[in-house]
Protein backbone atom coordinates (compact mmCIF):
# COMPACT_ATOMS: atom_id res chain seq x y z
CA UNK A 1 158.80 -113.92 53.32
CA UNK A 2 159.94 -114.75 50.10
CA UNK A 3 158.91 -118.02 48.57
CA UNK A 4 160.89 -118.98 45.56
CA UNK A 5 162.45 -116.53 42.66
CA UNK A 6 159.05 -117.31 40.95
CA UNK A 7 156.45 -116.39 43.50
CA UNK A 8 154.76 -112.97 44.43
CA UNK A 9 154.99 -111.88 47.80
CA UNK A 10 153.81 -109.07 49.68
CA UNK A 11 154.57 -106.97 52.78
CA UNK A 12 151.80 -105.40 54.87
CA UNK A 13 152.05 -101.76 55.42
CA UNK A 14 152.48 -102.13 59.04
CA UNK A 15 155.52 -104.36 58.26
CA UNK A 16 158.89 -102.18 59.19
CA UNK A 17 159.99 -103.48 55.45
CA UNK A 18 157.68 -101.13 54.58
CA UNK A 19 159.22 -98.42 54.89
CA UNK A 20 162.20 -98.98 53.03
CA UNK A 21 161.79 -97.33 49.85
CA UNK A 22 164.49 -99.67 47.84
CA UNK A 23 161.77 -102.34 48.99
CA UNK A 24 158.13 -100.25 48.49
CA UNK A 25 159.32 -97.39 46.85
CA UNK A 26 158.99 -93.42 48.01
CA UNK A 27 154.92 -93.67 47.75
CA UNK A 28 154.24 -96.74 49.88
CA UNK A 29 157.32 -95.97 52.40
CA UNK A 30 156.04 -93.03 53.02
CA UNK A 31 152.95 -94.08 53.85
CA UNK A 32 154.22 -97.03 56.03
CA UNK A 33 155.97 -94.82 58.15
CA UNK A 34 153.01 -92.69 58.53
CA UNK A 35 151.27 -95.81 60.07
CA UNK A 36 153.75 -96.94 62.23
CA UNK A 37 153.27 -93.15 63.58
CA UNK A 38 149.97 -93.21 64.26
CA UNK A 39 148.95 -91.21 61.51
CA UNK A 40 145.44 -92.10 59.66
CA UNK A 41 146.66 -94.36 57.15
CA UNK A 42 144.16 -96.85 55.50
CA UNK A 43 145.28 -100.44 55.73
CA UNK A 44 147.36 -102.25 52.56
CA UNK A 45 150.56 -104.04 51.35
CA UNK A 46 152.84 -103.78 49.07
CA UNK A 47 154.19 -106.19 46.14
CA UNK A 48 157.86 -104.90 46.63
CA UNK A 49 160.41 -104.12 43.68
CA UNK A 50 162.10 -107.60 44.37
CA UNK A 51 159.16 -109.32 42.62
CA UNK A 52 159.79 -107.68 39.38
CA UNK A 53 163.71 -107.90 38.51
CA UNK A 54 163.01 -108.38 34.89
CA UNK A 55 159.03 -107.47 34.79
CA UNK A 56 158.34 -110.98 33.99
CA UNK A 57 154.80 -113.19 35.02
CA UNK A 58 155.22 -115.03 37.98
CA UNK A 59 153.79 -118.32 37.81
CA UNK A 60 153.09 -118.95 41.64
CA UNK A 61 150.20 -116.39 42.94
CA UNK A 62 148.93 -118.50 46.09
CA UNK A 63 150.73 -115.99 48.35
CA UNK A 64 148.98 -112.86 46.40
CA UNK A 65 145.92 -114.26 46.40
CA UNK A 66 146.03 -114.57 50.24
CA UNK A 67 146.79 -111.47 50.44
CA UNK A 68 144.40 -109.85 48.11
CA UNK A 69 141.62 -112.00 49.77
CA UNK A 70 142.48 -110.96 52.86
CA UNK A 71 142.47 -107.01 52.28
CA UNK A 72 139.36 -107.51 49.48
CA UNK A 73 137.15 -109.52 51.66
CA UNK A 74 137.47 -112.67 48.73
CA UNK A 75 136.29 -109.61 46.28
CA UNK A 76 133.62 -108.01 48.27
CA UNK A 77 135.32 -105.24 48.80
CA UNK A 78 137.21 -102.85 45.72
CA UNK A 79 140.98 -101.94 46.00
CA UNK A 80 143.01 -99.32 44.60
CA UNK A 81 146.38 -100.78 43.10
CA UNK A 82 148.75 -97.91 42.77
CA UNK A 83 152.32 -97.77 41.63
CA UNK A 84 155.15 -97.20 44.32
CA UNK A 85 158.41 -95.80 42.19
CA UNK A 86 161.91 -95.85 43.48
CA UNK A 87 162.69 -92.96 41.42
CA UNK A 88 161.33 -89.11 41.96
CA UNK A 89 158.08 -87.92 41.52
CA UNK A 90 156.73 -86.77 38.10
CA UNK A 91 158.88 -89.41 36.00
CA UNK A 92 156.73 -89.62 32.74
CA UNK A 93 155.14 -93.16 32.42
CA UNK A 94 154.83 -94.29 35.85
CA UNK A 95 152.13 -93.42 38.97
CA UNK A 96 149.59 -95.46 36.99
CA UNK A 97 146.86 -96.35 38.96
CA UNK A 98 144.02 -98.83 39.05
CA UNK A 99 141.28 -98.06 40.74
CA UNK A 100 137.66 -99.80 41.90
CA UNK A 101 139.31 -103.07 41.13
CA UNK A 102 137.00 -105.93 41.66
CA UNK A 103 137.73 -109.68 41.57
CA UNK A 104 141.08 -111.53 41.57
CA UNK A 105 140.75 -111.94 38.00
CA UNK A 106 141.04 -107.60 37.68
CA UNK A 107 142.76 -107.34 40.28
CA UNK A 108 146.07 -109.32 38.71
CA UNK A 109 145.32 -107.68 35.21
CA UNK A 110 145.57 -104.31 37.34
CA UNK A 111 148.63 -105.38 38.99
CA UNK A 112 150.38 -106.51 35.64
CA UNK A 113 148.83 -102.95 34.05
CA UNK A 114 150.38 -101.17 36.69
CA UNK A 115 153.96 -102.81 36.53
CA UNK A 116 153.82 -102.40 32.65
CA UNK A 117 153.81 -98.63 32.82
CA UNK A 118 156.99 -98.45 34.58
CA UNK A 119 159.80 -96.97 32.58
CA UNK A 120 162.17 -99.80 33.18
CA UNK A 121 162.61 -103.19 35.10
CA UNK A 122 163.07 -102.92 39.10
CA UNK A 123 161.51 -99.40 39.01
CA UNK A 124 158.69 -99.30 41.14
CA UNK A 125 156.70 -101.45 43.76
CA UNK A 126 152.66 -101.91 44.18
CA UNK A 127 150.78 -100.49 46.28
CA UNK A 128 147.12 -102.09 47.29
CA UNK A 129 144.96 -100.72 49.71
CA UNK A 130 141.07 -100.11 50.42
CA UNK A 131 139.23 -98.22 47.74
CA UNK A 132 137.23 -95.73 49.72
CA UNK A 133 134.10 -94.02 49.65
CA UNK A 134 134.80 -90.46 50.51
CA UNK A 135 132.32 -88.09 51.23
CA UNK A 136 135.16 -84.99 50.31
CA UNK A 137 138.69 -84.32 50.15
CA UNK A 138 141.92 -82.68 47.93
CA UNK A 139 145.14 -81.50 49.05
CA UNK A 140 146.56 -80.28 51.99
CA UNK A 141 150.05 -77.75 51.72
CA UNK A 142 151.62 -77.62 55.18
CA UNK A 143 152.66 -74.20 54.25
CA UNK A 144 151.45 -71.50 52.17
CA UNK A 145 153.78 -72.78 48.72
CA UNK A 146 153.36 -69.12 47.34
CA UNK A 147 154.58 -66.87 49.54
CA UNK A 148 156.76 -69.79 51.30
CA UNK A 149 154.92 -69.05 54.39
CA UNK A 150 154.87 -71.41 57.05
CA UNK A 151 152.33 -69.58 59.57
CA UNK A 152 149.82 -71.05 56.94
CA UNK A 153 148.56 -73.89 55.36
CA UNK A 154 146.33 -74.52 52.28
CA UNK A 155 143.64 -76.57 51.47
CA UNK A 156 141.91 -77.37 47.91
CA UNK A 157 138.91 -79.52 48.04
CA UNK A 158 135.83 -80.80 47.09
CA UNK A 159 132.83 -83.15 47.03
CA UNK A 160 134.21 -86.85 46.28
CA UNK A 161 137.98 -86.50 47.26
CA UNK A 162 141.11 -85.75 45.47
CA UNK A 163 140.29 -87.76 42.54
CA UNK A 164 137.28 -85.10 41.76
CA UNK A 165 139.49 -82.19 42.73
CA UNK A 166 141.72 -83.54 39.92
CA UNK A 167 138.85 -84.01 37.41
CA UNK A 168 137.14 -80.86 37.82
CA UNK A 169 136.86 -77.06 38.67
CA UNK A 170 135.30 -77.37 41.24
CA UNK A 171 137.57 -76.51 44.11
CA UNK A 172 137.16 -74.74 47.18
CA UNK A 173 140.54 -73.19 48.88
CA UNK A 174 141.15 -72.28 52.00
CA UNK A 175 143.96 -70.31 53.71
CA UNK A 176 144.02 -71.48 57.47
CA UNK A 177 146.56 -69.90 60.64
CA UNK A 178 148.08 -72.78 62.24
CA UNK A 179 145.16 -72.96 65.14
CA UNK A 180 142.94 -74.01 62.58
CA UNK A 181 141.18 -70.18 61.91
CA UNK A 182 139.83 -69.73 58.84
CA UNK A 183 142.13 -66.62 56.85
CA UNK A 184 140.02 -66.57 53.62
CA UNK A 185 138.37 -68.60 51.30
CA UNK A 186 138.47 -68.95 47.44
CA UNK A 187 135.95 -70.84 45.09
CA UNK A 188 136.45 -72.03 41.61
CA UNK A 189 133.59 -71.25 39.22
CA UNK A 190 132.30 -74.81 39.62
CA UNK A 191 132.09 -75.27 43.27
CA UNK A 192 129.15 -75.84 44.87
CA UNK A 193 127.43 -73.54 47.56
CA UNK A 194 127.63 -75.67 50.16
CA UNK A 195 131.65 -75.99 51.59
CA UNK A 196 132.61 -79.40 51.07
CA UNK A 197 134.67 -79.39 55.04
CA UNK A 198 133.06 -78.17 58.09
CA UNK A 199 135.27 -76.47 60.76
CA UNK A 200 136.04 -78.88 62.68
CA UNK A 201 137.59 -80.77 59.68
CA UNK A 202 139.56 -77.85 58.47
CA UNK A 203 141.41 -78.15 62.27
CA UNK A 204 141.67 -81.77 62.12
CA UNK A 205 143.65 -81.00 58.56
CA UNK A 206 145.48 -78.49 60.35
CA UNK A 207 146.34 -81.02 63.51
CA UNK A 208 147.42 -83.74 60.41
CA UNK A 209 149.96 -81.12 58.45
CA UNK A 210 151.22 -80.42 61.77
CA UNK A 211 152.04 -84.11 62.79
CA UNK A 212 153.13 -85.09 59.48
CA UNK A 213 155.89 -82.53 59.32
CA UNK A 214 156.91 -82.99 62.83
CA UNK A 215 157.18 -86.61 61.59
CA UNK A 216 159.07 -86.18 57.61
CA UNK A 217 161.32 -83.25 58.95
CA UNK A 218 159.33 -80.26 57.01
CA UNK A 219 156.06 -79.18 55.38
CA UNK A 220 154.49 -81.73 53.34
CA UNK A 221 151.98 -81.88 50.41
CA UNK A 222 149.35 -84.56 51.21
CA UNK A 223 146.30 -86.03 49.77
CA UNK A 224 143.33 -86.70 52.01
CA UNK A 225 139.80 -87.69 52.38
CA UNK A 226 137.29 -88.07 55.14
CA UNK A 227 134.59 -90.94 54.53
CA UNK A 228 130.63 -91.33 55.10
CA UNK A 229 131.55 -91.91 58.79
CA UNK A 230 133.83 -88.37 59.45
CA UNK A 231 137.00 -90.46 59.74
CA UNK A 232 139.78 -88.91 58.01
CA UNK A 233 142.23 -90.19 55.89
CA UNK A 234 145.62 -89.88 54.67
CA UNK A 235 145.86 -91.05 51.08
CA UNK A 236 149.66 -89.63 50.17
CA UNK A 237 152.16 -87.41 51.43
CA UNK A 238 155.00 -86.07 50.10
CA UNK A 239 157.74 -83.42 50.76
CA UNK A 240 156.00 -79.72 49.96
CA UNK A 241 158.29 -78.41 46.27
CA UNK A 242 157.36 -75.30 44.42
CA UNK A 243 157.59 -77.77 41.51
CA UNK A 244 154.66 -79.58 42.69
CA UNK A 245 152.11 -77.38 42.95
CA UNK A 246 150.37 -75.88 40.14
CA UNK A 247 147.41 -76.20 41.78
CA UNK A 248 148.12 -74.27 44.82
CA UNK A 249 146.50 -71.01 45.68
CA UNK A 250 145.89 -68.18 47.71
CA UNK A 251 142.91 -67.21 49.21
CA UNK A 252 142.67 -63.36 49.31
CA UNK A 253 142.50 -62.52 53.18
């Protein structure tokens, strides 16, 4: 709970608060509610809006720090610190993100980066959470977003996770039925030979679009990664919007 109008506080993702997005904002609520639902959410919290009314410094930390030591392992362990906005996707000047951040020291210079690159005062939560090691990943459209086709879904991935499928050409997409059957396969000029998800993956993608739509009331665009260990994750999900997806593909059949 709150300590004083001067002190940081912080709600765990599993936390129903979390889910409100006038509290966590769209990115983090989202996510919360994915938990709650079973869905393969990697543990966090969230600094909510209420700790930045005016984006001011607060003096008392001790709560944070708890927190932070908590999810970090006292630093052993990197986080991600991600911005949470109350306001729609794709405002310029906020979804700033810190990532690999090591040390409580970094960690609040992250979280004070992070709140800086909001457009205004109030705007937008934090979002911590485990900075994983993934072994592959991208995105995954619960629907085909080109021909507005939901018998489909696509996935664009590669070696490293969605950060390298943003950072490079090196995508491999994939058209799947919704059993999971592969439908065709595309490769950008940079992708490697070997496909970065096996089979049994791809269904396990197809299981998750599935689940999350049943769950957000309609085909949803969501960012995903499986680790060293074959556990898959759900990074971000949001509804599925023509408007979002420049990326998206089809794989000729």
């Amino acid at each position: 709970m709150q300590q004083s109008a001067h002190a940081f506080w912080t709600i765990n993702l599993d936390d129903p608060l979390a889910a409100a997005p006038d509290m966590a904002g769209a990115k983090a609520s989202d996510l919360a509610r994915a938990a709650r639902n079973g869905l393969p959410v990697p543990p966090g919290f969230v600094i909510p809006v209420q700790c930045f009314p005016r984006g001011e410094r607060y003096r008392n930390t001790g709560e944070l720090r708890k927190a932070w030591a908590r999810l970090s392992g006292n630093g052993a362990r990197a986080l991600a610190v991600r911005s949470s906005s109350t306001h729609e996707e794709g405002a310029k000047g906020r979804y700033v993100s810190a990532l690999d951040v090591k040390g409580w020291p970094e960690f609040l210079k992250a979280v004070t980066g992070v709140v800086a690159s909001a457009t205004g005062p109030a705007t937008t939560a934090i979002l911590v959470q485990p900075q994983l090691d993934l072994v592959s990943g991208g995105v995954l459209f619960g629907a085909d977003p080109l021909e507005s086709r939901t018998d489909r879904v696509i996935v664009s991935a590669a070696p490293g996770g969605p950060r390298a499928l943003r950072d490079s050409q090196a995508a491999t997409t994939y058209a799947l039925n919704r059993r999971g059957k592969v439908m065709g396969v595309e490769r950008d000029s940079g992708a490697p030979g070997e496909e970065p998800l096996t089979r049994p993956q791809l269904r396990a993608l197809v299981k998750l679009a599935a689940r999350a739509a049943a769950l957000f009331g309609g085909p949803q665009e969501i960012e995903f990664g499986f680790d060293g260990e074959g556990a898959l994750w759900l990074l971000q999900t949001r509804p599925l919007s023509s408007l979002t997806l420049p990326r998206a593909r089809r794989p000729a059949s």
